[in-house]
C-alpha atoms as a PDB file:
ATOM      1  CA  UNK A   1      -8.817  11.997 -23.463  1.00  0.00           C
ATOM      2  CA  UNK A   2     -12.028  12.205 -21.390  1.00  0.00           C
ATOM      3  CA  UNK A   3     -12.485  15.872 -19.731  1.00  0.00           C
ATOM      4  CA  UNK A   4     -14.561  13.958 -17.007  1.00  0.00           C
ATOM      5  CA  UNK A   5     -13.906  10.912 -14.630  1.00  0.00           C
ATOM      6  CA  UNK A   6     -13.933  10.007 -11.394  1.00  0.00           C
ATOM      7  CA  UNK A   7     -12.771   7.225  -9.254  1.00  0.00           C
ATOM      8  CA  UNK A   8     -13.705   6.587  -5.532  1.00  0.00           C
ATOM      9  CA  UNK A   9     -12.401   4.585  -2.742  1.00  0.00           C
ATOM     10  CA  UNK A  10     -12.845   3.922   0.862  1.00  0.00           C
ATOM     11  CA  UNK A  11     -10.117   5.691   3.624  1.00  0.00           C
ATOM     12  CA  UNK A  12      -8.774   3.247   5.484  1.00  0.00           C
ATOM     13  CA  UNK A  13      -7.408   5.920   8.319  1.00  0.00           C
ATOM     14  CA  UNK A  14     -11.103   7.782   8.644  1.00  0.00           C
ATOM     15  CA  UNK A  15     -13.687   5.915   7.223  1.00  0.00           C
ATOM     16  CA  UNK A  16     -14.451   8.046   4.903  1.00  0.00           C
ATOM     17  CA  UNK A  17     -14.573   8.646   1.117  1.00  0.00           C
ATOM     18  CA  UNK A  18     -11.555   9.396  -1.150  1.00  0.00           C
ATOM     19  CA  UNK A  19     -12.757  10.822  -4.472  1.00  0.00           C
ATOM     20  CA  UNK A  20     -10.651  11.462  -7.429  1.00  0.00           C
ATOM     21  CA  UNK A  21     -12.103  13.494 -10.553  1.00  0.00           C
ATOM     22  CA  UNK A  22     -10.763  15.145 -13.233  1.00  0.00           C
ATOM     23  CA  UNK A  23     -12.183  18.054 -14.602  1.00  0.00           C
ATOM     24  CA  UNK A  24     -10.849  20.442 -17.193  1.00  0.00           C
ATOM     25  CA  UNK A  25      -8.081  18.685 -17.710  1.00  0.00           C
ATOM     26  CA  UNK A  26      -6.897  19.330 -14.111  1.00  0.00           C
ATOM     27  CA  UNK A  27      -6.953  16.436 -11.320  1.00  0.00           C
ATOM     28  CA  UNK A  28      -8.639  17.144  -7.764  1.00  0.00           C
ATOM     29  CA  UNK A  29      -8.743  14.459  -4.742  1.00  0.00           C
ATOM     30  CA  UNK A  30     -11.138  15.163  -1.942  1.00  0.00           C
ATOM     31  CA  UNK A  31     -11.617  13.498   1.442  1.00  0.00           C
ATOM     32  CA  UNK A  32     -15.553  13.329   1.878  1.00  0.00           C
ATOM     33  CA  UNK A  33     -18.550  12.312   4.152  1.00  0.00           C
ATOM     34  CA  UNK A  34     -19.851   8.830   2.928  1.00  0.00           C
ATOM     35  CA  UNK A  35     -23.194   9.562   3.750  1.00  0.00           C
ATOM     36  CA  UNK A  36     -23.843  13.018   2.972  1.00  0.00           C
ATOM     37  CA  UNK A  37     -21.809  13.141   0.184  1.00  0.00           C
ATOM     38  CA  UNK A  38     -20.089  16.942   1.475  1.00  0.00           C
ATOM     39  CA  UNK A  39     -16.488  17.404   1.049  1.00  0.00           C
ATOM     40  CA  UNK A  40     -14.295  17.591   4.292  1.00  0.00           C
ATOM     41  CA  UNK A  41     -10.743  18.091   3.325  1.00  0.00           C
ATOM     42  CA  UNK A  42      -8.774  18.867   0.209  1.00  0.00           C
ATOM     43  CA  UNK A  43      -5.885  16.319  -0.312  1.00  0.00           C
ATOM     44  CA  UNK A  44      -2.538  16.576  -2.406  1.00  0.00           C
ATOM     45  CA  UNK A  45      -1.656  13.270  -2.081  1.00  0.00           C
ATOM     46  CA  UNK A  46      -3.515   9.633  -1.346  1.00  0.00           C
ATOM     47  CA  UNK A  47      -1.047   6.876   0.064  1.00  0.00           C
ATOM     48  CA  UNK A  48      -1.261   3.520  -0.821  1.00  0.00           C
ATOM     49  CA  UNK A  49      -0.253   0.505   1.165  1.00  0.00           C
ATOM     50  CA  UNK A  50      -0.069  -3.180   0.324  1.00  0.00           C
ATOM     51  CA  UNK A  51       0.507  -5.806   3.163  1.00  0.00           C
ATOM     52  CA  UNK A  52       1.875  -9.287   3.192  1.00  0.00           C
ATOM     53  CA  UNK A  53       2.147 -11.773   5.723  1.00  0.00           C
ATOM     54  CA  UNK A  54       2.828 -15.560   5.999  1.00  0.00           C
ATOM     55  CA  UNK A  55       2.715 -17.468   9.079  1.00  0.00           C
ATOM     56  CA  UNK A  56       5.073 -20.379   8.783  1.00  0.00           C
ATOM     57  CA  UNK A  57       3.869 -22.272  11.195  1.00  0.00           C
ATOM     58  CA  UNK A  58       5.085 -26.062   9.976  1.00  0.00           C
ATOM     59  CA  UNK A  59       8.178 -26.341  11.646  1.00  0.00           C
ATOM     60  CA  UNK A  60       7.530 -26.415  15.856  1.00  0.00           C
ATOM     61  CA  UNK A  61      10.645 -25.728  16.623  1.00  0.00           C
ATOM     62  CA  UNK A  62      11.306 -22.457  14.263  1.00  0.00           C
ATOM     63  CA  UNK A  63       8.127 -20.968  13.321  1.00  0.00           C
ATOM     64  CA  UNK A  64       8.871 -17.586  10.830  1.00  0.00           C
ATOM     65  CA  UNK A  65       6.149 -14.783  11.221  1.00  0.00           C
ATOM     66  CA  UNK A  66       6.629 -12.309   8.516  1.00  0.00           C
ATOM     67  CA  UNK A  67       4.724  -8.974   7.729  1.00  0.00           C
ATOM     68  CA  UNK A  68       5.928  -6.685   4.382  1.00  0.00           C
ATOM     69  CA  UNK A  69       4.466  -2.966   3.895  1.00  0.00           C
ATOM     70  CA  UNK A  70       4.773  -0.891   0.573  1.00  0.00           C
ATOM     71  CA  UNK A  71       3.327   2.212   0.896  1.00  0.00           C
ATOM     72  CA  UNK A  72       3.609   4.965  -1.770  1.00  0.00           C
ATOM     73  CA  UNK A  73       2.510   8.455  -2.372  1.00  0.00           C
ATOM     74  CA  UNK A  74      -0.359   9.078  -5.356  1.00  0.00           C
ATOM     75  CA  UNK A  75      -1.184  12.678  -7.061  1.00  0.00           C
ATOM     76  CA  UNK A  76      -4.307  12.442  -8.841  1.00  0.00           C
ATOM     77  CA  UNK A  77      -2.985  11.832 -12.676  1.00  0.00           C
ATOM     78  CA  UNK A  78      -1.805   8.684 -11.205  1.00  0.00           C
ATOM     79  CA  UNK A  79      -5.217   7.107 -10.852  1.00  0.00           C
ATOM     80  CA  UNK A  80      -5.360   6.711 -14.395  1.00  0.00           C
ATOM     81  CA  UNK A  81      -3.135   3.595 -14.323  1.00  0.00           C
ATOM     82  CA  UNK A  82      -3.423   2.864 -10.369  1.00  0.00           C
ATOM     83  CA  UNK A  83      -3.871  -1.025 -11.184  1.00  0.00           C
ATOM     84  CA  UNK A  84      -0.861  -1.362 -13.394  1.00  0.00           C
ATOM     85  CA  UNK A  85       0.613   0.818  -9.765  1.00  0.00           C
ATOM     86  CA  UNK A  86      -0.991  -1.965  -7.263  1.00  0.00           C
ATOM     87  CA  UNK A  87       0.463  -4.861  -9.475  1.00  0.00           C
ATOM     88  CA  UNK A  88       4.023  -3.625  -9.605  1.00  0.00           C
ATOM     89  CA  UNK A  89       3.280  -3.100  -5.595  1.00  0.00           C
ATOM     90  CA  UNK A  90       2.281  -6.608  -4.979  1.00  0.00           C
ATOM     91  CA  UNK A  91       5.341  -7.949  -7.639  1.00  0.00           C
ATOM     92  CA  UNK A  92       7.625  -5.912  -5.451  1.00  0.00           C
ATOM     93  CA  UNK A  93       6.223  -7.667  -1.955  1.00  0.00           C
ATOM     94  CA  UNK A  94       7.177 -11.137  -3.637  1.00  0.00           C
ATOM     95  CA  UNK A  95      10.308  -9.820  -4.886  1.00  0.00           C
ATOM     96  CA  UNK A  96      11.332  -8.669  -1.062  1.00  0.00           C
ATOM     97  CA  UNK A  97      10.329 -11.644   0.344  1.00  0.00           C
ATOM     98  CA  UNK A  98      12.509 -13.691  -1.950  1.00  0.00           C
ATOM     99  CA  UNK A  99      14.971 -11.412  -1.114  1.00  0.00           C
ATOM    100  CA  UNK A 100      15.589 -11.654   2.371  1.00  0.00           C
ATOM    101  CA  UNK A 101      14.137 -15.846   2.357  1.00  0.00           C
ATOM    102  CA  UNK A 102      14.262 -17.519  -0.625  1.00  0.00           C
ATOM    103  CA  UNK A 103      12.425 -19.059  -3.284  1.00  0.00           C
ATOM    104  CA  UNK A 104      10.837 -21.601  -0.707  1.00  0.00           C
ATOM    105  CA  UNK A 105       9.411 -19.112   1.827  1.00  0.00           C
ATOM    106  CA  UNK A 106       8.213 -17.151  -0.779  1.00  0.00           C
ATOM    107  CA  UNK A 107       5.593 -18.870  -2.348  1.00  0.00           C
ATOM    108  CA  UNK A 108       3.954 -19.120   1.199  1.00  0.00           C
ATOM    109  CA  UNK A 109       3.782 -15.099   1.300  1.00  0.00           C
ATOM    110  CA  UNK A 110       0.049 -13.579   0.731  1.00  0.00           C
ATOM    111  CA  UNK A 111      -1.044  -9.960  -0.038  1.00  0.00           C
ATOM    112  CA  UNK A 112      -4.069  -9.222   3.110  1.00  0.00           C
ATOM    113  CA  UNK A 113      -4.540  -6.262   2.137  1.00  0.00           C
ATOM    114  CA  UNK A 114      -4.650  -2.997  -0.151  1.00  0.00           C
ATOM    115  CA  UNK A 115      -6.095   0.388   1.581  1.00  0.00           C
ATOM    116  CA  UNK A 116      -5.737   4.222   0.742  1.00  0.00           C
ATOM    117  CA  UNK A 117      -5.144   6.532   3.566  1.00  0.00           C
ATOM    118  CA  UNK A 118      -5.551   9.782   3.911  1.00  0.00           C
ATOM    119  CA  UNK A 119      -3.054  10.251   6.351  1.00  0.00           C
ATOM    120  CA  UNK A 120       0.411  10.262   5.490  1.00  0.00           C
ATOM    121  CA  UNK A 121       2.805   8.212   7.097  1.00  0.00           C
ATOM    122  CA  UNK A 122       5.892   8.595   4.033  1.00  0.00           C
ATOM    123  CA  UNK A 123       7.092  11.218   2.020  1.00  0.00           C
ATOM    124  CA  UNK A 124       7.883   9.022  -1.066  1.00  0.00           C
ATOM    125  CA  UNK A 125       5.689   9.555  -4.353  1.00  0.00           C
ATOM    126  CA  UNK A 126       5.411   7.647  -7.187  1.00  0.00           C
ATOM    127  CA  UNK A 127       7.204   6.234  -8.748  1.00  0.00           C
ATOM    128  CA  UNK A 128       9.506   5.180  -5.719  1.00  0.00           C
ATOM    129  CA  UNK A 129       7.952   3.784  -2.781  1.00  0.00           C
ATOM    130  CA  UNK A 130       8.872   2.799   1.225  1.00  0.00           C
ATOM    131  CA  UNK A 131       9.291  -0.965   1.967  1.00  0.00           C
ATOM    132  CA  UNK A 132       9.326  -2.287   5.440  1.00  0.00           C
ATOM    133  CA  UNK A 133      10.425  -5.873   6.490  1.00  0.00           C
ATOM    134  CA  UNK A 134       9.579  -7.474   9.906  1.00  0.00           C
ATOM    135  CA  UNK A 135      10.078 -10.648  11.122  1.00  0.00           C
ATOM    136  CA  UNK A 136      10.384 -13.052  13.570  1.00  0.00           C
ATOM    137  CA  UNK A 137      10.680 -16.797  14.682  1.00  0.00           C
ATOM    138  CA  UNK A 138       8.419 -17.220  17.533  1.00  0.00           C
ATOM    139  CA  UNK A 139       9.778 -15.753  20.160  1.00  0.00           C
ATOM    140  CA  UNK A 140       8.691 -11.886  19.240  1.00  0.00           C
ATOM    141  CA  UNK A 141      11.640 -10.432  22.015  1.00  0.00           C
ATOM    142  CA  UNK A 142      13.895 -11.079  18.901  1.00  0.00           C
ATOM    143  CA  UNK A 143      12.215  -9.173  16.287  1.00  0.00           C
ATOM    144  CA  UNK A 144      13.937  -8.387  13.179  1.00  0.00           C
ATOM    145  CA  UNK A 145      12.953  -5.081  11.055  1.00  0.00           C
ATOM    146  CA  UNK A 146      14.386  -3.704   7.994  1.00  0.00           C
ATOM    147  CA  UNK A 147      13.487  -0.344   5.626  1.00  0.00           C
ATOM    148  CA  UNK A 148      13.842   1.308   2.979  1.00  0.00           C
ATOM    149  CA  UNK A 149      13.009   3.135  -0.724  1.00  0.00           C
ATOM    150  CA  UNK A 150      12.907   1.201  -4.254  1.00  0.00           C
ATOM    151  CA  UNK A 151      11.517   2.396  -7.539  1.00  0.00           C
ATOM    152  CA  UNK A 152       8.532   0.544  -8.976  1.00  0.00           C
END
């Protein structure tokens, strides 16, 4: 096992930098200034969100507008393996949206995006995470939304 490594992203929620680096054998994640490199904040957790939409737009007279969120909490030993974390994120976005629509409005379903924030916005850490549903056929007055906590 390396005594030294680092891994940095971008914050989706400031701008800034998220750093993770491990040194003697003991993890540390920083929020810091992109340009002049100086730390800003000490963090004890990093979320992680994936979003999926699909805009199902074929049908005129139904059109399904759906939008699925997994968001989980990160310490810094789980960096090691964060993309076997982001693929069982993105597996479990499929696996919702065959869920709740079937096998046929699934395989419309893209991922639009994977961010870090430094702001949380759950309190679940890995590995469960928060799922959140929402959907609606074109008229938005009628919008459906549903929640909750899996294990990845």
């Amino acid at each position: 096992m390396a005594y030294r490594w680092s891994y940095c992203v971008e914050d989706a929620d400031t701008g800034e930098e998220i750093i993770v680096f491990l040194r003697r054998k003991k993890y540390y994640i920083y929020l810091r200034d992109k340009y002049t490199k100086r730390f800003i904040k000490k963090l004890d957790y990093v979320e992680k969100r994936v979003f999926a939409c699909m805009d199902y737009t074929f049908s005129k007279k139904h059109p399904l507008y759906i939008d699925i969120v997994v968001k989980t909490l990160l310490k810094g030993e789980h960096f090691r393996h964060i993309d076997d974390i982001e693929d069982k994120m993105i597996t479990k976005c499929f696996s919702l949206c065959l869920e709740f629509f079937g096998r046929y409005v699934e395989q419309y379903l893209e991922i639009v995006g994977i961010e870090f924030g430094s702001r949380l916005t759950t309190h679940t850490v890995y590995p469960f995470a928060k799922w959140i549903v929402v959907w609606h056929h074109g008229d938005r007055r009628r919008t459906r939304k549903r929640e909750g906590e899996l294990r990845l």
